[in-house]
C-alpha atoms as a PDB file:
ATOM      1  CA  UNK A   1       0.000   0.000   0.000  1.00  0.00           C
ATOM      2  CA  UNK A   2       1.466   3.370  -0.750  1.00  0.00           C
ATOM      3  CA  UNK A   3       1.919   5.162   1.954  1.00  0.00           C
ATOM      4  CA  UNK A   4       1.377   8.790   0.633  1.00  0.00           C
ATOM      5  CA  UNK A   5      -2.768   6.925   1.000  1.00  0.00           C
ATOM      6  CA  UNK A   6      -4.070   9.607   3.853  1.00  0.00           C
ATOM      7  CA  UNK A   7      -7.837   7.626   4.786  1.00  0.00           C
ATOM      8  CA  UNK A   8      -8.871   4.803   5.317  1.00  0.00           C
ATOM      9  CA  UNK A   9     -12.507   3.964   4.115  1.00  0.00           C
ATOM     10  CA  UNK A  10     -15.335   1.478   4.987  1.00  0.00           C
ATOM     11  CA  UNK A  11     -18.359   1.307   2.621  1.00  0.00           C
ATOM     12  CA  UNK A  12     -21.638   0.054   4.109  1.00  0.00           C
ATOM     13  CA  UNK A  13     -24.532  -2.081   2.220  1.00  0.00           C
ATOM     14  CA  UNK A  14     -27.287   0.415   3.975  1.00  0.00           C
ATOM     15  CA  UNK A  15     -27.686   3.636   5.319  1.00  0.00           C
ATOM     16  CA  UNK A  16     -26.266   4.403   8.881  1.00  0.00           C
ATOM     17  CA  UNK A  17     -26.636   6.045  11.853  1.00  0.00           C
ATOM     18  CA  UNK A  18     -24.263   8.586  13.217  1.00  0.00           C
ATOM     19  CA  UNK A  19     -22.357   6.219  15.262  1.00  0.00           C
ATOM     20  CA  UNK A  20     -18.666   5.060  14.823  1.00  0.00           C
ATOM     21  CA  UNK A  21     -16.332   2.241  16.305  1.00  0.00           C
ATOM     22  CA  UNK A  22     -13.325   1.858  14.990  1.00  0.00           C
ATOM     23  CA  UNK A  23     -11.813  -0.324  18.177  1.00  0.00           C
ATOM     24  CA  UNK A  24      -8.633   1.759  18.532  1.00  0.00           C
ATOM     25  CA  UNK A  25      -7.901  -0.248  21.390  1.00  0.00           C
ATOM     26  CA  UNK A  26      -7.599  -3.669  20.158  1.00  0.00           C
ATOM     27  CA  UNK A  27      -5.360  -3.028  17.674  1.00  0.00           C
ATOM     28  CA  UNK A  28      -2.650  -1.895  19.632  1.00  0.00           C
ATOM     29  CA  UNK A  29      -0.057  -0.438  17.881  1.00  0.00           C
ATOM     30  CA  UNK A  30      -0.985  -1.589  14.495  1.00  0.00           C
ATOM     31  CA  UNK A  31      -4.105   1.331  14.374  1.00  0.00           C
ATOM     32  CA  UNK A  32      -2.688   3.707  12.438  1.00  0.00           C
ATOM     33  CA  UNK A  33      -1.836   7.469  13.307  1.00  0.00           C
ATOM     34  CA  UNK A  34      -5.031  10.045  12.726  1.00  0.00           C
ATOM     35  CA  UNK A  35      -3.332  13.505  11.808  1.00  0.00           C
ATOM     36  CA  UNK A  36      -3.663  15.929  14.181  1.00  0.00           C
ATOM     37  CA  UNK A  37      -6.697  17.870  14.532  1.00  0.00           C
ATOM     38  CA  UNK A  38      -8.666  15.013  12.241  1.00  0.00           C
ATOM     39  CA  UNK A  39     -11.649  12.941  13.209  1.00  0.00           C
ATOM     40  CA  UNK A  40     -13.017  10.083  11.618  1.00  0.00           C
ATOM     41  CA  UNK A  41     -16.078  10.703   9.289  1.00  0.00           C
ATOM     42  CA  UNK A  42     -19.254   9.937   7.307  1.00  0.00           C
ATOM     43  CA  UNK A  43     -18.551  11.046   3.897  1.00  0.00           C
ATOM     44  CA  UNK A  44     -22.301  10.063   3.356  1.00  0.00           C
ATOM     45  CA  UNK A  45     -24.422   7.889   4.828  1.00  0.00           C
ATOM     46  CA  UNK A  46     -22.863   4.349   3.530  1.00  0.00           C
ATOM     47  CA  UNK A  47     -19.273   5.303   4.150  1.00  0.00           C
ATOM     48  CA  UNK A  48     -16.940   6.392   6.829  1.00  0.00           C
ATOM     49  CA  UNK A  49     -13.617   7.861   6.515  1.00  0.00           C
ATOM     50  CA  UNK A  50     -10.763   7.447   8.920  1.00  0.00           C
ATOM     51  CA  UNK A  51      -7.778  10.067   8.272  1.00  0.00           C
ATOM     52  CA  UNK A  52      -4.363   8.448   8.863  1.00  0.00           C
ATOM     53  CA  UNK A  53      -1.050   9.495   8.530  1.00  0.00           C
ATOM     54  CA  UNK A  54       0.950   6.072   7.450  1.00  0.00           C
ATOM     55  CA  UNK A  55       4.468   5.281   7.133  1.00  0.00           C
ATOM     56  CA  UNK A  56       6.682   3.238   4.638  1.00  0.00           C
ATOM     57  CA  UNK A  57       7.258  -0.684   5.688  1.00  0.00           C
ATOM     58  CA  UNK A  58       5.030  -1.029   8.300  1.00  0.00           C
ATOM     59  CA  UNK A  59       2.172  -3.315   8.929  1.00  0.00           C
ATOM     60  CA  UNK A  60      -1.635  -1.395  10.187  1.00  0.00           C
ATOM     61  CA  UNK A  61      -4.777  -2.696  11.585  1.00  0.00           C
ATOM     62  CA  UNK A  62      -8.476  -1.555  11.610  1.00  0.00           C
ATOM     63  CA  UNK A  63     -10.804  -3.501  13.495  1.00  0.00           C
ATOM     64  CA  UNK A  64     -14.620  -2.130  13.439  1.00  0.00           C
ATOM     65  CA  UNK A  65     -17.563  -3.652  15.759  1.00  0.00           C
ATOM     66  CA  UNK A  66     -16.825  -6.103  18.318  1.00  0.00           C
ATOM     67  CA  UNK A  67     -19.161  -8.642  20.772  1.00  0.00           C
ATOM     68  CA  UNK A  68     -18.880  -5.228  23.540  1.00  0.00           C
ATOM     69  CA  UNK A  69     -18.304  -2.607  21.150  1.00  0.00           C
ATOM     70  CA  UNK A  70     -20.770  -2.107  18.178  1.00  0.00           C
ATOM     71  CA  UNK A  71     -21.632   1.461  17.544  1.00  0.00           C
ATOM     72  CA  UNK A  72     -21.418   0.792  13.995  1.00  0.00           C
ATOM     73  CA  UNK A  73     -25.011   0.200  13.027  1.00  0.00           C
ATOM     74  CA  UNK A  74     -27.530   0.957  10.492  1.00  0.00           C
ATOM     75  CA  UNK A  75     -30.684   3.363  10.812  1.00  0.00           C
ATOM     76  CA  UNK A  76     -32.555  -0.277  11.496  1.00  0.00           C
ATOM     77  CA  UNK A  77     -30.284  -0.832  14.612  1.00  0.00           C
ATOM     78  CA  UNK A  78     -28.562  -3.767  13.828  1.00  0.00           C
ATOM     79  CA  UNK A  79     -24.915  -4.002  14.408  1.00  0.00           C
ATOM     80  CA  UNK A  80     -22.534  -4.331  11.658  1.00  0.00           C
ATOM     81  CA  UNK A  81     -20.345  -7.645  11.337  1.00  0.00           C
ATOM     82  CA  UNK A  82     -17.182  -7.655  13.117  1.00  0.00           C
ATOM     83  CA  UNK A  83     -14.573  -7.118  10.552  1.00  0.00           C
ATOM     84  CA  UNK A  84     -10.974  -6.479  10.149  1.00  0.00           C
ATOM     85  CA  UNK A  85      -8.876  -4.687   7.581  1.00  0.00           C
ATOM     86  CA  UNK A  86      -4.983  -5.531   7.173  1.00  0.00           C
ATOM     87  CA  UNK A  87      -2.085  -3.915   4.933  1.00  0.00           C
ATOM     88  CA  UNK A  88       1.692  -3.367   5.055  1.00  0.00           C
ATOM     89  CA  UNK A  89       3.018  -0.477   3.594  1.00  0.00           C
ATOM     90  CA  UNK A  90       5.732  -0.071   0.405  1.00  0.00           C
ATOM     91  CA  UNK A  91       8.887  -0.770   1.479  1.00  0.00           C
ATOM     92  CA  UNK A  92       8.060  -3.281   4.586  1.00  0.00           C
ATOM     93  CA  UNK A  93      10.346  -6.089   5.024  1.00  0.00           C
ATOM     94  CA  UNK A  94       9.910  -9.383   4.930  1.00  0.00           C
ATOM     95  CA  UNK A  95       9.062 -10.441   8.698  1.00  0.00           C
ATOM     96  CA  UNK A  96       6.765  -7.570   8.413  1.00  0.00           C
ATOM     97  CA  UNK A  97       4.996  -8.837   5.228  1.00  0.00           C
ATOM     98  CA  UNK A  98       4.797 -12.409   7.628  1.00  0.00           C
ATOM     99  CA  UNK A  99       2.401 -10.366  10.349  1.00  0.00           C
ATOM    100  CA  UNK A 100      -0.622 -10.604   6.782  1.00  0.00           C
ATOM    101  CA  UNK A 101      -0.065 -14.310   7.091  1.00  0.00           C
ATOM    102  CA  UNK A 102      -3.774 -15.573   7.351  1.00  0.00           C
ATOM    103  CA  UNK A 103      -3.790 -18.783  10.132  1.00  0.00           C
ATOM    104  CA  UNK A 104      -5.305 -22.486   8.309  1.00  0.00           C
ATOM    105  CA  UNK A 105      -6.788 -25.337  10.588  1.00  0.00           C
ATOM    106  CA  UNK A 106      -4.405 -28.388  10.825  1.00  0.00           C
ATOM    107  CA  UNK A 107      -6.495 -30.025  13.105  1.00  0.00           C
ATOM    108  CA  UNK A 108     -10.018 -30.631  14.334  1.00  0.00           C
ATOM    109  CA  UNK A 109     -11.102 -32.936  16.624  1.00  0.00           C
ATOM    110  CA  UNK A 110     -13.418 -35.176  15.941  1.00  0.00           C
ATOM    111  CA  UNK A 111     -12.132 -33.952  12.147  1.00  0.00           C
ATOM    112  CA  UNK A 112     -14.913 -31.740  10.418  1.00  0.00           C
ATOM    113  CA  UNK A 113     -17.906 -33.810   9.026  1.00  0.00           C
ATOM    114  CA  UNK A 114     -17.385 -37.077  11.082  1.00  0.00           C
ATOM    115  CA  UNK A 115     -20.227 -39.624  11.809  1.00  0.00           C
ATOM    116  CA  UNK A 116     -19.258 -41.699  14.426  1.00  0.00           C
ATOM    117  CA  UNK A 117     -17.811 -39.554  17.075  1.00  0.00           C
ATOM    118  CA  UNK A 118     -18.152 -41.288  20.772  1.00  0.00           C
ATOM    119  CA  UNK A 119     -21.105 -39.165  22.743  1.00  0.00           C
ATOM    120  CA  UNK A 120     -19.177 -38.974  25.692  1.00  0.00           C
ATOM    121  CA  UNK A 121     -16.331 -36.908  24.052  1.00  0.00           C
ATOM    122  CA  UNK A 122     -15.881 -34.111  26.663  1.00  0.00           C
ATOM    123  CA  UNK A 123     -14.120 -31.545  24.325  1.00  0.00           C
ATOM    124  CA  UNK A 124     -14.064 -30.237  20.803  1.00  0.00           C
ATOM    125  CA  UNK A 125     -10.577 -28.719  19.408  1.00  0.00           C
ATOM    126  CA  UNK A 126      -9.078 -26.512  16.933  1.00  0.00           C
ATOM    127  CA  UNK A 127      -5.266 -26.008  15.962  1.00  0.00           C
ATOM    128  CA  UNK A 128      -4.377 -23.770  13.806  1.00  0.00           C
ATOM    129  CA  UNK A 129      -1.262 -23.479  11.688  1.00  0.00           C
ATOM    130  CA  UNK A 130       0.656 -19.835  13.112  1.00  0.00           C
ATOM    131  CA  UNK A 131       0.638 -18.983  17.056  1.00  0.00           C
ATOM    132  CA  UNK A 132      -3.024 -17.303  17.590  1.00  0.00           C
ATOM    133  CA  UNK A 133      -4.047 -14.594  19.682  1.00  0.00           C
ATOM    134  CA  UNK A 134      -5.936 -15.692  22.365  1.00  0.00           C
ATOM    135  CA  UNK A 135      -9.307 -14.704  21.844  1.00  0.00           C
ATOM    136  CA  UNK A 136     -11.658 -17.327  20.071  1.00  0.00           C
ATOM    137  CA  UNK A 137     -15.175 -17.315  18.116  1.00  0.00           C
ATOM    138  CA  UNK A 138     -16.854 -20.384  18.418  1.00  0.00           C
ATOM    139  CA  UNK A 139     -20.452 -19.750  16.921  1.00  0.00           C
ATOM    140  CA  UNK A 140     -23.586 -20.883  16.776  1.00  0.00           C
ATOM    141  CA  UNK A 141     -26.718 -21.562  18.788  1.00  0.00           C
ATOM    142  CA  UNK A 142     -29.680 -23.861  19.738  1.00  0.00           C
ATOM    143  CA  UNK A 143     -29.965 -27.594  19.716  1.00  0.00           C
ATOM    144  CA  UNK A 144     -27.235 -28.602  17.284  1.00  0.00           C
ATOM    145  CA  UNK A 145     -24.772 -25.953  19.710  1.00  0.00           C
ATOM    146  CA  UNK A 146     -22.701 -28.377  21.849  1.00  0.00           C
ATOM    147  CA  UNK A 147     -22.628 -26.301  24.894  1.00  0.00           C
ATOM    148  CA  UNK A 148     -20.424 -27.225  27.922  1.00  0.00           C
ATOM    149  CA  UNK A 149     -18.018 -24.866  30.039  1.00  0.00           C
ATOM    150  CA  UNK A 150     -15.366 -22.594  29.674  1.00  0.00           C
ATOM    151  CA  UNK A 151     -13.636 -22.565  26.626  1.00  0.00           C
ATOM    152  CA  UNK A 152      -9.273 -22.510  26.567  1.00  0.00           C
ATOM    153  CA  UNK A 153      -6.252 -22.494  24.584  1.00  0.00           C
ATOM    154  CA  UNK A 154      -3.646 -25.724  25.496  1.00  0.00           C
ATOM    155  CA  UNK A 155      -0.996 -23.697  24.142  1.00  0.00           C
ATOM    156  CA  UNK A 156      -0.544 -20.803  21.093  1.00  0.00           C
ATOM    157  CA  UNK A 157      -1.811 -23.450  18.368  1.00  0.00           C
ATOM    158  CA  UNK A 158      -4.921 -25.227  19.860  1.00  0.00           C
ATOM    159  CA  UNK A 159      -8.132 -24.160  21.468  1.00  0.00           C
ATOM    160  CA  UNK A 160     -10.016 -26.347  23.274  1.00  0.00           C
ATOM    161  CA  UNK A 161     -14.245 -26.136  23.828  1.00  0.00           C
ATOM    162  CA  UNK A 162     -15.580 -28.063  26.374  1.00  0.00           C
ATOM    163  CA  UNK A 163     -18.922 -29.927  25.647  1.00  0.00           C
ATOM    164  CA  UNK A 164     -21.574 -32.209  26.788  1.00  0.00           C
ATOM    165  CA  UNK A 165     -22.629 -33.936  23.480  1.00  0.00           C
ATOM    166  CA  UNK A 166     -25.809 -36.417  23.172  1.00  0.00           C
ATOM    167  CA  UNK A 167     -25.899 -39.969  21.138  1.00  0.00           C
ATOM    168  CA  UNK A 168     -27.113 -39.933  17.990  1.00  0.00           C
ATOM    169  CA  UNK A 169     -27.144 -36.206  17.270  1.00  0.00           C
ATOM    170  CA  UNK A 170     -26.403 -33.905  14.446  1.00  0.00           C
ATOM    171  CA  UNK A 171     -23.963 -30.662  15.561  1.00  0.00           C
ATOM    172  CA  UNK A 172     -23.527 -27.749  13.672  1.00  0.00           C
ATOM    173  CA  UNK A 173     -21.221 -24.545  14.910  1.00  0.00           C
ATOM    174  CA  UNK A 174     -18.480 -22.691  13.227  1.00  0.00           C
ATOM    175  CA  UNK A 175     -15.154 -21.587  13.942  1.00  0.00           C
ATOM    176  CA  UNK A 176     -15.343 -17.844  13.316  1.00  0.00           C
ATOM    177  CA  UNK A 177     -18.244 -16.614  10.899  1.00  0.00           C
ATOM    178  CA  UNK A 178     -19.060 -13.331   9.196  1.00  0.00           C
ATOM    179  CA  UNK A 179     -20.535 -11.657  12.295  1.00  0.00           C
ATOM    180  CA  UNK A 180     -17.717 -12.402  14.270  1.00  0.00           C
ATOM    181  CA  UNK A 181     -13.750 -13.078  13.861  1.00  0.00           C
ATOM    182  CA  UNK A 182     -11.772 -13.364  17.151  1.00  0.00           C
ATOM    183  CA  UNK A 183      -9.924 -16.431  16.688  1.00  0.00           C
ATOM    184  CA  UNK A 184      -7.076 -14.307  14.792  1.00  0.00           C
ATOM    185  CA  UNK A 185      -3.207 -15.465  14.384  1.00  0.00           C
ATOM    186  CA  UNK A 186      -0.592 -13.483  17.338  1.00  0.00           C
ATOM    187  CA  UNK A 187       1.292 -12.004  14.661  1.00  0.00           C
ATOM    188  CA  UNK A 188      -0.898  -9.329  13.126  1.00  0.00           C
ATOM    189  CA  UNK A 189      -4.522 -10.287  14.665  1.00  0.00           C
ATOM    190  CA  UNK A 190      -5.693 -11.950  11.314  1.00  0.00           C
ATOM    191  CA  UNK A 191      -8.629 -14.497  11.481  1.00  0.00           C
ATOM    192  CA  UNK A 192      -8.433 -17.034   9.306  1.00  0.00           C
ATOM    193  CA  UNK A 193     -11.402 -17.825   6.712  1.00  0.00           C
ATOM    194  CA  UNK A 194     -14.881 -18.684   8.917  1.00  0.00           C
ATOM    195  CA  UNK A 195     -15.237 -22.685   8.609  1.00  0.00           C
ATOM    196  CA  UNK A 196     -18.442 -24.404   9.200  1.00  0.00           C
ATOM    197  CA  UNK A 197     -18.150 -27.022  11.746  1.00  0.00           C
ATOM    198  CA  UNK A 198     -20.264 -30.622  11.380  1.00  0.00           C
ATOM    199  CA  UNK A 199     -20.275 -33.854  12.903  1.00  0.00           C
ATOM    200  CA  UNK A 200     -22.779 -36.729  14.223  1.00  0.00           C
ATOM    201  CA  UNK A 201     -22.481 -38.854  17.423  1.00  0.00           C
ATOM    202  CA  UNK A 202     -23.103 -42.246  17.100  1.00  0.00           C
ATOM    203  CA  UNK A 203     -26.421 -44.386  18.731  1.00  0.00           C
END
């Protein structure tokens, strides 16, 4: 990305209200620099500017909307989807470049789609491919949900969700979706593509 580029922009689908969350805070020191004397704002009423004052070879983050933070909403009140915008600028070196690295699942357990798993399975896990932040977005809801307790990461690769699954039952969830993206890699707070999540337990 050149970085002479002084906004950043997000387009809505609908009108919106007045509202804005960019979530400065969880992007740490990847949110880029707003010049001074510069707010972000609505150009119209579908898209918001953010004025930023970028450097060459470094990597930025914008985050907008999270689970506690969702001021970004259209004039129907509902929320926008959490999303998340990544870039390096020209001249950024390689280990730099390595922070857009999106994270892949190497592992699921029971593995995505199976048939048979054992009802009394306790836990559900995910590793991905890249050390992960550790925030997580296990989705879903409802009878094919398998609820248990408190979710937690073993290590920086694999999260673990604790569950209380029933014989002969059909389970659908996902690991991050469009609404919401918090399983992202350590490096540069990517999430990796949303993947739906299936699997049966046997009689």
């Amino acid at each position: 990305m050149d970085p002479a580029l002084t906004e950043v922009t997000f387009t809505f689908d609908r009108d919106m209200s007045e509202d804005i969350s960019w979530t400065r805070e969880f992007n740490g020191p990847y949110f880029p620099p707003t010049p001074e004397a510069q707010r972000a704002n609505w150009r119209d009423r579908r898209t918001c500017v953010l004025p930023v004052k970028l450097e060459a070879g470094q990597y930025y983050r914008v985050e907008i909307n999270r689970t506690d933070q969702q001021d970004f909403r259209g004039k129907d009140g509902r929320a926008a989807a959490q999303s998340v915008l990544y870039f390096t600028t020209q001249g950024a070196s390689e280990a730099m470049k390595a922070k857009l690295t999106k994270p892949r699942i190497v592992c699921l357990v029971p593995p995505n789609g199976a048939t048979e798993v054992e009802p009394d399975l306790n836990e559900l896990r995910v590793t991905f491919d890249v050390p992960m932040w550790k925030g997580y977005s296990w989705t879903g809801g409802g009878d094919q949900y398998p609820y248990g307790g408190k979710v937690h990461w073993l290590d920086d690769y694999t999260c673990v969700l604790p569950v209380a699954l029933k014989p002969d039952h059909q389970y659908n969830l996902g690991i991050n979706s469009v609404a919401a993206v918090n399983f992202q890699s350590a490096a540069g707070r990517v999430p990796p593509d949303p993947v739906e999540y299936t699997f049966k337990t046997r009689r």
